[in-house]
Protein backbone atom coordinates (compact mmCIF):
# COMPACT_ATOMS: atom_id res chain seq x y z
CA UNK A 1 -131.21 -42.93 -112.23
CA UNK A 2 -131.32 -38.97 -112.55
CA UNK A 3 -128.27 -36.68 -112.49
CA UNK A 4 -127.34 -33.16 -113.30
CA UNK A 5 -123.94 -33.23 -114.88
CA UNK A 6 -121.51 -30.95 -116.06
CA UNK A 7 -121.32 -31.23 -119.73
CA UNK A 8 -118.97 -28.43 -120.73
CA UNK A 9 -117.15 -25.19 -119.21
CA UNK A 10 -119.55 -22.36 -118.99
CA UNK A 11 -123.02 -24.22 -119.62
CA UNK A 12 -125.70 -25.24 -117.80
CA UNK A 13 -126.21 -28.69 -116.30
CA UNK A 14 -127.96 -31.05 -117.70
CA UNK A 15 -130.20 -33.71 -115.82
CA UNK A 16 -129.35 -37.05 -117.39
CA UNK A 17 -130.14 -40.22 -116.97
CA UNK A 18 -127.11 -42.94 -116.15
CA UNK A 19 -126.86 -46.13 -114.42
CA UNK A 20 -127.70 -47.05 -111.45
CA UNK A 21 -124.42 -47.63 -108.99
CA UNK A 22 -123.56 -51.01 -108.36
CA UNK A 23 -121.48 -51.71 -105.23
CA UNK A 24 -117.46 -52.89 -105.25
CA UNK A 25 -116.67 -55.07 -101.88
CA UNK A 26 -115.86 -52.13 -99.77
CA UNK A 27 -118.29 -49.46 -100.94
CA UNK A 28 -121.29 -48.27 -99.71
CA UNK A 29 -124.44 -46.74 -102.33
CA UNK A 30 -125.85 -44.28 -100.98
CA UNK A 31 -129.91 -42.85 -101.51
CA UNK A 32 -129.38 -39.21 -101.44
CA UNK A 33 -132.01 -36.83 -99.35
CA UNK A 34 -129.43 -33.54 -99.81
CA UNK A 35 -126.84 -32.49 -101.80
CA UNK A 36 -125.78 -29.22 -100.79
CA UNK A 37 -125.15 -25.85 -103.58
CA UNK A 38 -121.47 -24.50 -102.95
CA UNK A 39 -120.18 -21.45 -104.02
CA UNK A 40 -116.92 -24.10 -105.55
CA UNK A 41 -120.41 -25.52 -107.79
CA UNK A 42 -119.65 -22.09 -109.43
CA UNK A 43 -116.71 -22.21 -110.18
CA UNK A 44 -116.66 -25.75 -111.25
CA UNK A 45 -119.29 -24.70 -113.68
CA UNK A 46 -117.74 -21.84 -115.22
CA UNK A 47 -114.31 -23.76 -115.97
CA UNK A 48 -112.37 -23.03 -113.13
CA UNK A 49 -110.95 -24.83 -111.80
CA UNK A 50 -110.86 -27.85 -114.91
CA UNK A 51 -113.21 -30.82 -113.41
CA UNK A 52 -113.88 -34.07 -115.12
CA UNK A 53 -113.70 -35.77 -117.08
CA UNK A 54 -116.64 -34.87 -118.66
CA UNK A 55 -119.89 -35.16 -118.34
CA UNK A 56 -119.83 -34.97 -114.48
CA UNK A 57 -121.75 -35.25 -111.76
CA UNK A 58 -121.45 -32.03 -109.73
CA UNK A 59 -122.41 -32.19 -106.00
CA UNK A 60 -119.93 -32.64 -103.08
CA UNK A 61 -121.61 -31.75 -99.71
CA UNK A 62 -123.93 -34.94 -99.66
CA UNK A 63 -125.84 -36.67 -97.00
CA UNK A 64 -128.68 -39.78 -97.35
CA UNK A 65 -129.49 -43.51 -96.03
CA UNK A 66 -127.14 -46.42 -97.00
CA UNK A 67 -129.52 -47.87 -100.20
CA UNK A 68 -126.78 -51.21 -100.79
CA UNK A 69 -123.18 -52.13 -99.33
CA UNK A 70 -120.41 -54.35 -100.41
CA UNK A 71 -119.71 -57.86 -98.89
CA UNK A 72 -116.47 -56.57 -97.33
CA UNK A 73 -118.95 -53.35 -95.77
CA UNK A 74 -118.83 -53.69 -91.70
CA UNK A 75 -120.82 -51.35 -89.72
CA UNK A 76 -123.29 -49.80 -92.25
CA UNK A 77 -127.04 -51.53 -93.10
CA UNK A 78 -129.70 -50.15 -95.32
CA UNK A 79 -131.53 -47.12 -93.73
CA UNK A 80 -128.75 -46.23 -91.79
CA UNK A 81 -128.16 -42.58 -91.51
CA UNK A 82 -124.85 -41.00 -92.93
CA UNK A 83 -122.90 -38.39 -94.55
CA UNK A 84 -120.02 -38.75 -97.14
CA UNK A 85 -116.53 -37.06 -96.87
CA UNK A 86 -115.91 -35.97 -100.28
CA UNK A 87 -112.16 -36.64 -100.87
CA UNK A 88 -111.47 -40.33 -101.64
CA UNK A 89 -108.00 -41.11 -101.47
CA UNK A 90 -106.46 -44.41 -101.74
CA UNK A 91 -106.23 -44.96 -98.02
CA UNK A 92 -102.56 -46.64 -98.05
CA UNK A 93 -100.19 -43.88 -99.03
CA UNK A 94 -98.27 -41.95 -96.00
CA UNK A 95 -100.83 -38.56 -97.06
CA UNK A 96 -103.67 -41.05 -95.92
CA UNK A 97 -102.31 -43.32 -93.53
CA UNK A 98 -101.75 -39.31 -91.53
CA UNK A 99 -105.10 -38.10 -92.32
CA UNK A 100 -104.30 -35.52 -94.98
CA UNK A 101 -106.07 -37.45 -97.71
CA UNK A 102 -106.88 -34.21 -99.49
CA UNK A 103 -102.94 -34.52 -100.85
CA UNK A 104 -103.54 -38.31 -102.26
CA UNK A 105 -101.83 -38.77 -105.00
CA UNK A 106 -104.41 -40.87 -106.46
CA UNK A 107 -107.41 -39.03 -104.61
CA UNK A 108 -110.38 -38.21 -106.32
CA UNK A 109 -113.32 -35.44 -105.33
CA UNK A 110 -116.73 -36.53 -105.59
CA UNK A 111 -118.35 -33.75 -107.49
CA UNK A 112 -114.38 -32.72 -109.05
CA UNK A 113 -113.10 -35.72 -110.32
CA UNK A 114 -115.31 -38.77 -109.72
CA UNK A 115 -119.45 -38.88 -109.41
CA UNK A 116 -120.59 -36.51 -106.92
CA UNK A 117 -124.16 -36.15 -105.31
CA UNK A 118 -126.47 -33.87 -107.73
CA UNK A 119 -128.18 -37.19 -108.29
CA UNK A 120 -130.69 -39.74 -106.69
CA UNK A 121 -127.99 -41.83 -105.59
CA UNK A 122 -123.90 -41.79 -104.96
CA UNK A 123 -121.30 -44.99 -104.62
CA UNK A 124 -118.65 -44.28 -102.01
CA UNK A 125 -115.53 -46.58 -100.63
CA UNK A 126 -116.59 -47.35 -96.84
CA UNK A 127 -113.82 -45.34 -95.60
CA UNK A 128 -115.69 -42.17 -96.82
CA UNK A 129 -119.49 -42.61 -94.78
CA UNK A 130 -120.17 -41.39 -91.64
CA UNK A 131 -122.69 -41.89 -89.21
CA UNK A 132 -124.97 -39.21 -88.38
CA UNK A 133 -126.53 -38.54 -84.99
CA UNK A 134 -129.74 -38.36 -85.02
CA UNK A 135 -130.23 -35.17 -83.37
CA UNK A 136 -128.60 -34.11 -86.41
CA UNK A 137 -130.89 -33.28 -89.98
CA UNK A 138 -129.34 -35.02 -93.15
CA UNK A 139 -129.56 -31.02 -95.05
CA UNK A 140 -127.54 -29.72 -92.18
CA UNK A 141 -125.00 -32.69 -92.23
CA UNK A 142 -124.97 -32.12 -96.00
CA UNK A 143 -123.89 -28.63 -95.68
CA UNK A 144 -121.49 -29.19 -93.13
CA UNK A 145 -119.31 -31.71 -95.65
CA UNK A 146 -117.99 -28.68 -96.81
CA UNK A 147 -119.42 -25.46 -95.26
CA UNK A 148 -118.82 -26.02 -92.04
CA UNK A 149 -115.85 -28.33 -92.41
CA UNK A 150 -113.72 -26.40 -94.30
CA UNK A 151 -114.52 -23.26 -91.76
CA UNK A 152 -113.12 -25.48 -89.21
CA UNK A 153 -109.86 -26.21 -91.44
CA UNK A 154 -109.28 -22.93 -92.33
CA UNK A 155 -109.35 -21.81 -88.36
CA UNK A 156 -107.34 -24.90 -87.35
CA UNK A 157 -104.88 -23.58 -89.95
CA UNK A 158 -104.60 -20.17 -88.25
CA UNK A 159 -104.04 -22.02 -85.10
CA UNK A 160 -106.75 -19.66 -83.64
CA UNK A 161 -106.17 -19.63 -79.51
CA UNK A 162 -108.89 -18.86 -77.03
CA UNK A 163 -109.28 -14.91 -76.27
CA UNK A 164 -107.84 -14.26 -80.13
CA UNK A 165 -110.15 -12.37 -82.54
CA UNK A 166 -111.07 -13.55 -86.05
CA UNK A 167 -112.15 -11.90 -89.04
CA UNK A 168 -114.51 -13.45 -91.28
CA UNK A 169 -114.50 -12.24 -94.88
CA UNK A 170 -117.11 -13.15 -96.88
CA UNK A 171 -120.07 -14.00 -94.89
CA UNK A 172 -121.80 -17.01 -96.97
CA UNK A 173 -122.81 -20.07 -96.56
CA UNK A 174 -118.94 -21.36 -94.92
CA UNK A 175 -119.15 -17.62 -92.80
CA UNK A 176 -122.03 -18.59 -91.04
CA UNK A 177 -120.36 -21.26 -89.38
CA UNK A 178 -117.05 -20.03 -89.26
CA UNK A 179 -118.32 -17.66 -87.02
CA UNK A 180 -119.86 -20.11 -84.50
CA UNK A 181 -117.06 -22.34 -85.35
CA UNK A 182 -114.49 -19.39 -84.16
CA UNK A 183 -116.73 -18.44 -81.25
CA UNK A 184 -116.78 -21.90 -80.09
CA UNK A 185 -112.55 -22.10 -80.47
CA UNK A 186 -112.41 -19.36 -78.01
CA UNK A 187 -112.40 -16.63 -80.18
CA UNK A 188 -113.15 -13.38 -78.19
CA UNK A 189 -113.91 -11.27 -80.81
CA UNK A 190 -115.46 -12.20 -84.33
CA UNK A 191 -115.53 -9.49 -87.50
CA UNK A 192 -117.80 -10.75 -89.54
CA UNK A 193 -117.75 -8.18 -93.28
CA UNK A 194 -120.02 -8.53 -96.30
CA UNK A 195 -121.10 -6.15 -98.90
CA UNK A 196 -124.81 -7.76 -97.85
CA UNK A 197 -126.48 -5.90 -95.01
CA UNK A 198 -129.21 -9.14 -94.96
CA UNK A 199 -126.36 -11.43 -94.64
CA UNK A 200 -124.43 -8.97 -91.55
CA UNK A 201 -127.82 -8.72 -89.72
CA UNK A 202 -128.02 -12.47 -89.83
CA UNK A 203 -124.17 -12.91 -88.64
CA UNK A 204 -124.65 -10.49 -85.78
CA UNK A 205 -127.87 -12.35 -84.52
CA UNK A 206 -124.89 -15.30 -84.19
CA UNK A 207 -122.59 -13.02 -82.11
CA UNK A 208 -120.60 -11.56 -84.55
CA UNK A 209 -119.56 -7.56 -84.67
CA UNK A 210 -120.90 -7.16 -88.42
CA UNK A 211 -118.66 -4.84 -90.70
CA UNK A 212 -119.90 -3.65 -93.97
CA UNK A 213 -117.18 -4.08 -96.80
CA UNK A 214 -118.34 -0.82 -98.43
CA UNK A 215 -117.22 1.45 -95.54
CA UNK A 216 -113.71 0.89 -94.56
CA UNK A 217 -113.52 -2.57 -93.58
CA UNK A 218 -109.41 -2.42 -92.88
CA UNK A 219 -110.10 0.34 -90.77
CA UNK A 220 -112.96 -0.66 -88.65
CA UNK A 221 -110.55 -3.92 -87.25
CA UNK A 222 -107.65 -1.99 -87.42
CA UNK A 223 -109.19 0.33 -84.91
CA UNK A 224 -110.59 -2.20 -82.73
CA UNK A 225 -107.16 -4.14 -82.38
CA UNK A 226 -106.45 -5.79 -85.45
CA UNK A 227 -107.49 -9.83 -86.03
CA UNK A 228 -105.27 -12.60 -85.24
CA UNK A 229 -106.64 -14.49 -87.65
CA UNK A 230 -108.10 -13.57 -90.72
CA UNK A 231 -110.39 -15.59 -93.03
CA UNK A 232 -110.89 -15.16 -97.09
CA UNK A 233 -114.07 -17.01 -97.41
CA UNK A 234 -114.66 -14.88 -101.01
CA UNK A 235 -111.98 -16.50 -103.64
CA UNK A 236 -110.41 -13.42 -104.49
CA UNK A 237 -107.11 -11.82 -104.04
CA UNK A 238 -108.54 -7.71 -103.38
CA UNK A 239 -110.30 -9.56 -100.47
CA UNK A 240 -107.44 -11.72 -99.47
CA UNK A 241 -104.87 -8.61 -99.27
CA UNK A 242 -107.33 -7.05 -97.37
CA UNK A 243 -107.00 -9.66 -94.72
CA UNK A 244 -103.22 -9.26 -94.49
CA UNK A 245 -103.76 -5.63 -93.46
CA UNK A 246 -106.66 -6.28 -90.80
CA UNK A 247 -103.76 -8.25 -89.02
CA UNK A 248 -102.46 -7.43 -85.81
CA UNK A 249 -99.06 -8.13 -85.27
CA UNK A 250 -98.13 -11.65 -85.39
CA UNK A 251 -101.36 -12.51 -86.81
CA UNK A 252 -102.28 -15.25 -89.48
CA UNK A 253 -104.13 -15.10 -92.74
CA UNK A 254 -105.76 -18.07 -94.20
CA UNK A 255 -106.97 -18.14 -98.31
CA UNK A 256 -109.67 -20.54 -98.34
CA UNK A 257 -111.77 -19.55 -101.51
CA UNK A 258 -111.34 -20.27 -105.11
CA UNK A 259 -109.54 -17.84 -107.60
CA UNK A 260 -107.66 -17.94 -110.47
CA UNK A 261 -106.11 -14.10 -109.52
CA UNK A 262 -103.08 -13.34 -108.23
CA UNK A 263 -102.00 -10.45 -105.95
CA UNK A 264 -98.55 -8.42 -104.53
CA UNK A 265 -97.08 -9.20 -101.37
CA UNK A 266 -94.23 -6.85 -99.86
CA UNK A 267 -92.01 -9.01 -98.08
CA UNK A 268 -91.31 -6.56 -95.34
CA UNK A 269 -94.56 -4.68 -95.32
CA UNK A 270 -97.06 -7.05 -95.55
CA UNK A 271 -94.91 -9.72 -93.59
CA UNK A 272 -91.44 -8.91 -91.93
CA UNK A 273 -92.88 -5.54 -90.38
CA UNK A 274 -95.59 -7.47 -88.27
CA UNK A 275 -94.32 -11.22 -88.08
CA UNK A 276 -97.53 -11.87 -90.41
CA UNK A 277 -98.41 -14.97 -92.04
CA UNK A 278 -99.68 -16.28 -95.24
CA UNK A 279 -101.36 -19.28 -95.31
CA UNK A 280 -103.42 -21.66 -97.25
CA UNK A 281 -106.13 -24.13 -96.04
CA UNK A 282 -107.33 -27.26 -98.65
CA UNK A 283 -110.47 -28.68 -97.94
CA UNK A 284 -110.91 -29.91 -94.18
CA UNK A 285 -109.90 -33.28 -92.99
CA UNK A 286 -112.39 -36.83 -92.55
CA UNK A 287 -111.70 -36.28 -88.53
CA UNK A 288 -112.80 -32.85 -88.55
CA UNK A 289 -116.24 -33.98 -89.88
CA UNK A 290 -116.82 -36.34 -86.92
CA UNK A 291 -116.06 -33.30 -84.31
CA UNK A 292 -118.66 -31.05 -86.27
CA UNK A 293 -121.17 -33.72 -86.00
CA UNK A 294 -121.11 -33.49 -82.40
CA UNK A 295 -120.89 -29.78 -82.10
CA UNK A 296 -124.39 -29.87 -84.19
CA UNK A 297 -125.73 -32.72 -82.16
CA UNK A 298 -125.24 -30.67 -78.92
CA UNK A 299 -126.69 -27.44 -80.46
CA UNK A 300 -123.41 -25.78 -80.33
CA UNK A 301 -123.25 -25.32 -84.04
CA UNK A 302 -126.41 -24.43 -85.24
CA UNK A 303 -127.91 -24.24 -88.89
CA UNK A 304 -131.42 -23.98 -88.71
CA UNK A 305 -131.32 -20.40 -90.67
CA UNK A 306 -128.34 -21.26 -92.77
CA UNK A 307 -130.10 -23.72 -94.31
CA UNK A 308 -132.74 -21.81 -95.83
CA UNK A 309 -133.99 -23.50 -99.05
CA UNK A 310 -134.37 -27.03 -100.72
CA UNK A 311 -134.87 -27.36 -104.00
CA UNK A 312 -135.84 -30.35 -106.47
CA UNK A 313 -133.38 -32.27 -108.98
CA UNK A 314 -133.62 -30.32 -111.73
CA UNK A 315 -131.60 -28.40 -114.43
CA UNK A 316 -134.19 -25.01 -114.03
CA UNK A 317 -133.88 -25.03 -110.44
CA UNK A 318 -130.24 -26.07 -109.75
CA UNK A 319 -128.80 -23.92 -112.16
CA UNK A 320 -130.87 -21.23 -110.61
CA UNK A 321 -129.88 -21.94 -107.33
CA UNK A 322 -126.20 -21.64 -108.76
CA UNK A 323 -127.13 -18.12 -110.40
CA UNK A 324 -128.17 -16.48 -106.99
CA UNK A 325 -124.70 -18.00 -105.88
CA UNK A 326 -122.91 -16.04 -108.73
CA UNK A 327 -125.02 -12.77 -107.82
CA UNK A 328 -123.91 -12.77 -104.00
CA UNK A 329 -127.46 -13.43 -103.56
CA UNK A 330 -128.92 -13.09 -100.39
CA UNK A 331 -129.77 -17.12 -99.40
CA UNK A 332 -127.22 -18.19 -98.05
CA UNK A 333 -127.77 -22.18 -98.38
CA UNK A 334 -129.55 -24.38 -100.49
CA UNK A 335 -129.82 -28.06 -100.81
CA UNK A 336 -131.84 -30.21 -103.54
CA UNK A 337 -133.75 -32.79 -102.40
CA UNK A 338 -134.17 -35.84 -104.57
């Protein structure tokens, strides 16, 4: 079968051919119909973080129809409908057995650190495939895997109460649904602040007060109360002290993207002064991905123009896809269709 792998840091992938997956007792092959293009795709492919071992298969928000399952498989037939939660852990250790399988010691990303779904088909334990309503498009559920999951995390981490107000930094592909995510928590206010006037237009259209990062974006919350929980969407630490000082008092702010940067934090003036909070928020959780699910089968969370391109499995086109990514283009989401 066809795959675009990682072959080394800072290259291009390469479409390959490899074998086709054959099936363990508990897992599940999967055909693919979309892999979704995340920003971490970057990142993966420019050598940080360190993925492999290599080659790889890149691809970790993934969605298809069950193609073959195991003899110990219950539940799941071919043609059935599902998406894949992308951390595999080992399902017995306490980090597992409590639903944080993201800390597994023996866990394994698809797309990171085992096969991911930039191909025409993906093997998966059991314990990682989820139905999906079919009210529900398989690019949408894709996207969610991580998009919209880990914008769900990431708020759950803030602890975000109803009548709070969030600020969204970086207003991408996991934006987009944070801010329906946040609005749907209860949030009464949602900043929403880009550099990409495209991108704010789009994120006010969702109910969002849009706030362009080129003209005082501290500032602008400050003056309008502050957030009480504050998003870094971006992967960069000039964007994640910014959210520190958009707090109100006692607010919380969450570092979600990928960076290898560091930045300064004054104990008492970034943190003492305002009973502020620092916190980080890994990946999103396989419960979290059944509660999205419904909140897109009920219309609640929509992604109809989040979505906005599919492309074919190919190097040209993937690795273009993941150029406009690099750029801060102005799609926000793309999925390849195999």
């Amino acid at each position: 079968m066809r795959a675009l792998q990682l072959v080394a840091p800072g290259l291009p992938l390469e479409l390959r051919e490899i074998a086709t997956p054959q099936p363990g007792a508990d897992d599940v092959v999967v055909d693919v119909v979309a892999s979704g293009i995340c920003r971490s795709d970057v990142h993966y492919r420019s050598g940080f973080p360190k993925v492999g071992p290599l080659p790889l298969t890149l691809g970790h928000e993934v969605a298809g129809t069950v193609a073959a399952a195991g003899p110990q498989v219950a539940g799941f037939q071919p043609g059935d409908r599902v998406c894949v939660h992308y951390q595999v852990g080992c399902g017995s250790c306490d980090y597992c057995k409590r639903g944080f399988e993201q800390f597994c010691r023996d866990g394994k990303m698809i797309g990171n650190g085992r096969a991911g779904g930039f191909a025409d088909q993906i093997m998966i334990p059991q314990r990682n495939v989820i139905r999906v309503p079919d009210a529900v498009l398989l690019d949408h559920a894709a996207v969610m895997m991580c998009s919209s999951a880990t914008s769900l995390h990431a708020l759950r981490k803030g602890r975000l109460a109803e009548g709070e107000s969030v600020a969204v930094f970086g207003v991408g592909g996991l934006g987009m649904s944070a801010i329906q995510l946040a609005l749907i928590e209860g949030a009464e206010t949602v900043f929403a602040v880009d550099f990409n006037e495209t991108k704010l237009a789009r994120a006010k259209e969702l109910g969002a007060v849009p706030v362009n990062a080129n003209l005082g974006a501290v500032t602008e919350i400050l003056e309008n109360g502050g957030a009480d929980v504050a998003l870094d969407l971006v992967g960069s630490a000039a964007v994640m002290q910014q959210c520190l000082a958009a707090l109100a008092p006692m607010g919380r702010a969450v570092a979600v993207g990928l960076t290898p940067d560091t930045f300064q934090v004054g104990p008492y003036t970034d943190l003492v002064s305002g009973e502020s909070e620092l916190i980080g928020a890994s990946d999103h959780l396989a419960s979290e991905i059944v509660e999205l699910l419904g909140h897109a089968a009920s219309g609640r969370l929509v992604l109809d123009d989040i979505v906005e391109r599919s492309v074919s499995l190919t190097a040209e086109s993937v690795n273009a896809a993941l150029d406009d990514l690099e750029r801060f283009g102005n799609t926000i989401r793309t999925v390849i269709a195999p």
